[in-house]
Protein backbone atom coordinates (compact mmCIF):
# COMPACT_ATOMS: atom_id res chain seq x y z
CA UNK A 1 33.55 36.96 1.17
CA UNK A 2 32.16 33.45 1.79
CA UNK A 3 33.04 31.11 -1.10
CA UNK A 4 29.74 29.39 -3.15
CA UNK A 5 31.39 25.92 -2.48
CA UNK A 6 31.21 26.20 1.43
CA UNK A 7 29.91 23.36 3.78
CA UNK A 8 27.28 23.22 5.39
CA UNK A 9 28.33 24.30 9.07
CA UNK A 10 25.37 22.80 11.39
CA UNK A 11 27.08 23.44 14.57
CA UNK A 12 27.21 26.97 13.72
CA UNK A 13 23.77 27.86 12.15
CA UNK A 14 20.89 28.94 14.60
CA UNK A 15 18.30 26.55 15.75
CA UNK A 16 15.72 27.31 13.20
CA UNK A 17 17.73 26.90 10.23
CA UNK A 18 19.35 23.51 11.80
CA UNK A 19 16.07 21.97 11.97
CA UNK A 20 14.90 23.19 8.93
CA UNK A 21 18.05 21.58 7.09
CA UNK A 22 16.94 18.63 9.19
CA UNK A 23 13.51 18.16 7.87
CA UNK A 24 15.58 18.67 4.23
CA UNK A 25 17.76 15.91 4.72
CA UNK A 26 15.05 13.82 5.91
CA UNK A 27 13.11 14.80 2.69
CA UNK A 28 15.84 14.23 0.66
CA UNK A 29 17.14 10.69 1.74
CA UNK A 30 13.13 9.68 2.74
CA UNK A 31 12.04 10.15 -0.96
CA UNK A 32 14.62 7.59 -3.05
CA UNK A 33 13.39 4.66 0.02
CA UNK A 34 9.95 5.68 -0.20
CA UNK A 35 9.57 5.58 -4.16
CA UNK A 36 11.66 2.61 -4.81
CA UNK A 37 10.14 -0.19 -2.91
CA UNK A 38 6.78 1.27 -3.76
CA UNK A 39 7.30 0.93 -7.13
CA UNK A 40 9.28 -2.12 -7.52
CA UNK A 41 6.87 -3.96 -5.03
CA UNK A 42 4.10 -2.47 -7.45
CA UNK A 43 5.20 -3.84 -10.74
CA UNK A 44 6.24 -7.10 -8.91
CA UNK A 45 2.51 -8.00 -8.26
CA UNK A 46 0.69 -6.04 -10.59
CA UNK A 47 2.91 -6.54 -13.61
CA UNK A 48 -0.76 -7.23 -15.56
CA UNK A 49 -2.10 -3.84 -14.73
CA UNK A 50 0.51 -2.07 -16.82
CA UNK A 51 -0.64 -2.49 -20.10
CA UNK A 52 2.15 -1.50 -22.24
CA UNK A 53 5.85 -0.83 -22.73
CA UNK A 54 5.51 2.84 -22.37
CA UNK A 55 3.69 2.34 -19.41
CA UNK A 56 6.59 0.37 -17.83
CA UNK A 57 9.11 2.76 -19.15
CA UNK A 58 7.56 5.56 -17.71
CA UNK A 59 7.49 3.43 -14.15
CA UNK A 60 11.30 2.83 -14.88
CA UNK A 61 11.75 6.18 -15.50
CA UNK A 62 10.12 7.80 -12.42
CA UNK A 63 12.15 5.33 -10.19
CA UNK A 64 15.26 6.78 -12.46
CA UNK A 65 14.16 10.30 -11.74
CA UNK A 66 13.43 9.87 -8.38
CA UNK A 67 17.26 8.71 -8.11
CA UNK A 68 18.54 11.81 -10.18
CA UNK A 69 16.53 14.55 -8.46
CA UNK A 70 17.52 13.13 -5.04
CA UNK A 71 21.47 12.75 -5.95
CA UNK A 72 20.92 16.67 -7.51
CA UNK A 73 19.36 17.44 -4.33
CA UNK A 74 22.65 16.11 -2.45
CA UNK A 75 25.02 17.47 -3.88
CA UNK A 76 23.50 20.94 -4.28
CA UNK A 77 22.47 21.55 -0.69
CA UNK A 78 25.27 23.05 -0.05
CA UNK A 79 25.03 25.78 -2.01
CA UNK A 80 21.79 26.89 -1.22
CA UNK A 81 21.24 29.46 1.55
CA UNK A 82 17.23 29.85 0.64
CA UNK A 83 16.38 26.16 2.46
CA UNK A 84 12.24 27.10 2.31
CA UNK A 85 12.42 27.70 -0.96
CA UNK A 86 14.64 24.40 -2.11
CA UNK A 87 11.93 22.36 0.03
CA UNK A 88 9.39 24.06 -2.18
CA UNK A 89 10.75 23.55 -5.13
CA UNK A 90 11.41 19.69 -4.19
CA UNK A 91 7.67 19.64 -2.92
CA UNK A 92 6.44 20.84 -6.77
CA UNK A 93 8.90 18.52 -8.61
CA UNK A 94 7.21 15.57 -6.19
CA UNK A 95 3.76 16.55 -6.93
CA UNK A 96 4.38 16.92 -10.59
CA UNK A 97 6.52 12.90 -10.28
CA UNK A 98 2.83 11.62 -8.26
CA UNK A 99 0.69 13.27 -11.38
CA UNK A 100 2.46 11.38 -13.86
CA UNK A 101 2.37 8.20 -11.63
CA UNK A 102 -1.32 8.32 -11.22
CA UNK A 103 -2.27 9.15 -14.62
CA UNK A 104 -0.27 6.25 -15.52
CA UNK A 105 -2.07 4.04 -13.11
CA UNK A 106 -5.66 5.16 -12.98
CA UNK A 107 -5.56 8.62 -11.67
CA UNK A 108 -8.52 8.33 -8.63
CA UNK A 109 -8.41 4.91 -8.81
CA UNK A 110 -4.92 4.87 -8.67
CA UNK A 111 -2.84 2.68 -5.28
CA UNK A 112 -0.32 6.31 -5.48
CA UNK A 113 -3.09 8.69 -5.12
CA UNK A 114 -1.79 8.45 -1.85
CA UNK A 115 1.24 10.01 -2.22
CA UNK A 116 -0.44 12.97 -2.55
CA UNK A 117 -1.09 13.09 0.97
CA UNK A 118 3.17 11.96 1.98
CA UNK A 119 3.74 15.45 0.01
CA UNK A 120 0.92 17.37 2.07
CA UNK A 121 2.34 16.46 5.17
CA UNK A 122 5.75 17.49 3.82
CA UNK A 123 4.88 20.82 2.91
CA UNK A 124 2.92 21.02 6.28
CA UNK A 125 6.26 20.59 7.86
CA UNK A 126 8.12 23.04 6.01
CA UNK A 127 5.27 25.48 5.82
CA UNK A 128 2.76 25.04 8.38
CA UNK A 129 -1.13 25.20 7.59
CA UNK A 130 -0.73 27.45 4.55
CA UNK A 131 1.77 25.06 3.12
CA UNK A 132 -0.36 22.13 3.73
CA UNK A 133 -3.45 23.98 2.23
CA UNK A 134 -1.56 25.34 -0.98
CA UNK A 135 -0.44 21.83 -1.59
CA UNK A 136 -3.89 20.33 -0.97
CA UNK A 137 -5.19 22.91 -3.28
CA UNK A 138 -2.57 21.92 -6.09
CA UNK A 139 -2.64 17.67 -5.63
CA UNK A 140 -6.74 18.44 -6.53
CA UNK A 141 -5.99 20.77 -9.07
CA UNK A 142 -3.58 18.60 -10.64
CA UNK A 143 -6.00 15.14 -10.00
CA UNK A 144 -8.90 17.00 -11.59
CA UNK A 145 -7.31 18.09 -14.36
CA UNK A 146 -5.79 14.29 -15.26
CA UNK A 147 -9.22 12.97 -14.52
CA UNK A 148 -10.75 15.19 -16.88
CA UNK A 149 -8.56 15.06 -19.71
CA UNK A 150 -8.46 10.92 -19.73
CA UNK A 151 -11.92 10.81 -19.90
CA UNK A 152 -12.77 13.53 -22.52
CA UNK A 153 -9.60 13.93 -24.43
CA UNK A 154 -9.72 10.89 -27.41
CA UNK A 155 -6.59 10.09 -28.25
CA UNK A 156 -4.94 12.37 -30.57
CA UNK A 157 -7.81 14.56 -30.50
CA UNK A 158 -8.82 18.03 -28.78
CA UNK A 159 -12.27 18.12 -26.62
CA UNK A 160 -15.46 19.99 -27.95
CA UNK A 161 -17.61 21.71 -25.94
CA UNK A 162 -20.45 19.23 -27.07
CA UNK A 163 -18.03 16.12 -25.58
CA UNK A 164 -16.99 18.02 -22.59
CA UNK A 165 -20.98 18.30 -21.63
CA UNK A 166 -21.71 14.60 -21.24
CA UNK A 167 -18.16 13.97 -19.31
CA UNK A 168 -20.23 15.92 -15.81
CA UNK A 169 -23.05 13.85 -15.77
CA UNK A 170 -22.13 10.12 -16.81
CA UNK A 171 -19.09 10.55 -14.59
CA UNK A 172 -20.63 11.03 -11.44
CA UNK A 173 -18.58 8.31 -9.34
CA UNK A 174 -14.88 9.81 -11.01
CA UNK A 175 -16.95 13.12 -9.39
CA UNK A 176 -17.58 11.76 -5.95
CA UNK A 177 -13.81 9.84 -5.89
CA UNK A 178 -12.90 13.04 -6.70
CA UNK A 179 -14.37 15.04 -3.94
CA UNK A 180 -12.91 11.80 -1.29
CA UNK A 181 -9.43 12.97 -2.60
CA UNK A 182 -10.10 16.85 -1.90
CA UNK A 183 -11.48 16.01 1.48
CA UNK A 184 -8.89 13.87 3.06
CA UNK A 185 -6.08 16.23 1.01
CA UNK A 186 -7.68 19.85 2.56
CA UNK A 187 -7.64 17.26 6.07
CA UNK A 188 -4.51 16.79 5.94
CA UNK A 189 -3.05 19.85 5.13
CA UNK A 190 -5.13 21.71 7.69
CA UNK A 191 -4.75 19.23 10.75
CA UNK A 192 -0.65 19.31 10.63
């Protein structure tokens, strides 16, 4: 019976799962150097932009939990035997860490909306075209969603139909930003 705590053996796993736990590792160690300059370099020159001290916690803390999940992500590899489904659940956590980012920052207008499309391409790789498509599908989703509820949610309040009705047609550039996102996301995802 093969102990939970085993190493992982590269030279003796076939070729598929080798590469796979290649593009992991890649994913894994890329994230931390990806996210950290990014957002360092970000509040360096734009200190001005965030507004308030929860806004620059929540940039501290995304730089914090990019550390933790990637650390996690080390030291549990070697337990897991399901790789596609530990890249998927890495993929998710990202897109959930770029939501929070760009609703901090100015969701469509947001400099991070383009890490949207770093996460495509990384479920393209691990998934093909239908990876690459579900994420495309789920980085809209999730934009559209933030979008909406900053501009029709007052804060501390809940949305009436009568407030939601206004929010389609005196928002028609958030719309057409919008529908820029979806098409270079669904590009992305399909071309890889």
């Amino acid at each position: 019976q093969e102990s939970p705590l085993r190493e992982v053996d590269i030279l003796n796993m076939d070729a598929g799962k080798a590469v796979l736990l290649n593009r992991l590792n890649r994913l894994i160690i890329g994230r931390p150097l990806l996210v950290t300059p990014l957002l360092s370099l970000f509040l360096l020159f734009n200190y001005d932009v965030v507004k308030n001290t929860l806004d620059l916690t929540l940039f501290f803390f995304l730089i914090g939990a990019t550390w933790c999940l990637t650390f996690l992500y080390i030291f549990s590899i070697r337990w897991i035997r399901n790789y596609n489904g530990f890249a998927a659940l890495q993929l998710v956590c990202d897109l959930f860490l770029i939501t929070l980012l760009t609703g901090i920052t100015g969701t469509v207008e947001s400099p991070f909306s383009i890490l949207y499309i770093v996460t495509i391409v990384s479920s393209a790789l691990f998934f093909y075209q239908k990876g690459g498509v579900i994420m495309a599908t789920a980085a809209t989703g999730l934009l559209g969603i933030i979008a909406f509820v900053q501009t029709t949610v007052p804060t501390g309040g809940e949305v009436s139909a009568a407030q939601a009705a206004p929010f389609f047609s005196q928002n028609k550039e958030l719309f057409y930003r919008l529908f820029l996102h979806a098409i270079a996301f669904y590009s992305t995802g399909t071309v890889i």
